[in-house]
Protein backbone atom coordinates (compact mmCIF):
# COMPACT_ATOMS: atom_id res chain seq x y z
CA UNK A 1 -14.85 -8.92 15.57
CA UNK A 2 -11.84 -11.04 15.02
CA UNK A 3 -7.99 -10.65 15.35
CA UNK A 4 -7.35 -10.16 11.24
CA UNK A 5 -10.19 -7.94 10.95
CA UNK A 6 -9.19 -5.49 13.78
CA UNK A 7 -6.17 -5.59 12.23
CA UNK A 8 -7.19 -5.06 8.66
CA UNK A 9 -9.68 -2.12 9.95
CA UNK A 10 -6.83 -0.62 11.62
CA UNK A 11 -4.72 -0.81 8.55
CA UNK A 12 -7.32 0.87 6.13
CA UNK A 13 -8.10 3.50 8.40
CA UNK A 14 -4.80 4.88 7.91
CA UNK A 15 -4.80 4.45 4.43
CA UNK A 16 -4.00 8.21 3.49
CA UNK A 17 -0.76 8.02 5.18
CA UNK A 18 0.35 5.24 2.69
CA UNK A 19 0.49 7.87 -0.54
CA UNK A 20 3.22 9.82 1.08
CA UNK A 21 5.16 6.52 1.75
CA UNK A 22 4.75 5.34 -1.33
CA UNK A 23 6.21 8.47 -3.08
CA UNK A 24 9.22 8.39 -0.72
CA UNK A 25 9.93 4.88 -1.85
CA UNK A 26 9.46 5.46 -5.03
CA UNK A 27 12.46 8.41 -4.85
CA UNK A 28 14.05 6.14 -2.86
CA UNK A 29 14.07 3.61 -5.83
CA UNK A 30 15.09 6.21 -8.43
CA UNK A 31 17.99 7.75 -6.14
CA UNK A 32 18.64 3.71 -5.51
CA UNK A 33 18.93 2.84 -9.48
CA UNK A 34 20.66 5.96 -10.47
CA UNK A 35 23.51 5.09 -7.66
CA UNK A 36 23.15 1.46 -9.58
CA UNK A 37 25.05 3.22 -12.82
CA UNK A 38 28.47 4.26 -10.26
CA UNK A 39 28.54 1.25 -8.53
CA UNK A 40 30.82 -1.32 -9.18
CA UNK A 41 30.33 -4.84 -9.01
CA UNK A 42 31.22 -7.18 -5.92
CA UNK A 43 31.98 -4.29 -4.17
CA UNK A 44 30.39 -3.73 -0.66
CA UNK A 45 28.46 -0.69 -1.55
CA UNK A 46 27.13 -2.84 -4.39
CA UNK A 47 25.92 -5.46 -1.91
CA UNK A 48 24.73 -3.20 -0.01
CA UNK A 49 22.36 -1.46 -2.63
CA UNK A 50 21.54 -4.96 -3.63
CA UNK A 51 20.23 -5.18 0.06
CA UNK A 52 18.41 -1.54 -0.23
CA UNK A 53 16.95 -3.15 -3.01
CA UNK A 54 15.55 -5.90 -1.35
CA UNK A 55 14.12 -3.80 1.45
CA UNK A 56 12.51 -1.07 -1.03
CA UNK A 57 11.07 -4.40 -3.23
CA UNK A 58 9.34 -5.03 0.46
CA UNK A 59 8.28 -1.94 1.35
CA UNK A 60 6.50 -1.53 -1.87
CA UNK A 61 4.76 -4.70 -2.26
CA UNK A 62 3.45 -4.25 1.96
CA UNK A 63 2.44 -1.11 1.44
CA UNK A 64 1.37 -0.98 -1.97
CA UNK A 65 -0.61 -4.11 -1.58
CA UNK A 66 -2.03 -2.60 1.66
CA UNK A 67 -3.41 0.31 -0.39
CA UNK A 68 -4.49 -1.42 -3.25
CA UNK A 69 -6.82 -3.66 -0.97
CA UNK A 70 -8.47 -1.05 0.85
CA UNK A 71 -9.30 0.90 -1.36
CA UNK A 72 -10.74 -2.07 -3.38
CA UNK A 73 -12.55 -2.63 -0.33
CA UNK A 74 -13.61 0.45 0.17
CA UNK A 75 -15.37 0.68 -3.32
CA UNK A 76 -17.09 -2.21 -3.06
CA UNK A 77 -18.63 -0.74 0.12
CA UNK A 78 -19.77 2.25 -1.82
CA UNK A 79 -21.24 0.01 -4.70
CA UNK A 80 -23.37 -1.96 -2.20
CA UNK A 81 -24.75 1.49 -0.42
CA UNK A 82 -25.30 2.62 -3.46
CA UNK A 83 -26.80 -0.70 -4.70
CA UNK A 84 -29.48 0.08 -1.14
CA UNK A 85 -30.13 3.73 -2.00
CA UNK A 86 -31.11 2.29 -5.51
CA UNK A 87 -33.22 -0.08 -3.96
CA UNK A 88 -35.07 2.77 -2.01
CA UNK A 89 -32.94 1.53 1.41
CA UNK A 90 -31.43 4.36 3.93
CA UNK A 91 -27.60 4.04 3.78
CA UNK A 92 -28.23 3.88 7.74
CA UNK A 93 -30.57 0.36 7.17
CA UNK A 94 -28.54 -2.48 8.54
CA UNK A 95 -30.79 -4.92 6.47
């Protein structure tokens, strides 16, 4: 097993834990763009939420891409066992 795909395993295996991340960025985004209404300008605390901004923008795309691909992944798995138990195959059959 390589490097990326230890990695990648380890990733998808904790990919319930990225739903309740994803909500609190998302209320950090909403807290974030209701702040954006009070905030003035080339101010610091408008750089600053520009910078939050920036972070949250990360945050989502890692960790919103990360769940996206699993769970792609992990329905393509299920198609091809279920493509084997069509075929009369065991789901344990490593053919």
């Amino acid at each position: 097993m390589s490097a990326r795909e230890s990695i990648v395993n380890a990733a998808c295996s904790q990919r319930q834990q990225a739903k309740p991340l994803l909500l609190v960025l998302a209320v950090l985004t909403a807290l974030l763009v209701f702040s954006l209404f009070y905030l003035e300008p080339e101010t610091p605390a408008y750089n600053i939420a520009l910078v939050d901004a920036g972070i949250l923008a990360i945050g989502f795309a890692l960790f919103g891409g990360t769940f996206w691909y699993c769970t792609r992944r992990e329905m393509d798995e299920g198609e091809t066992i279920g493509e084997r138990y069509r075929e009369g195959g065991n789901e344990r059959d490593e053919s």
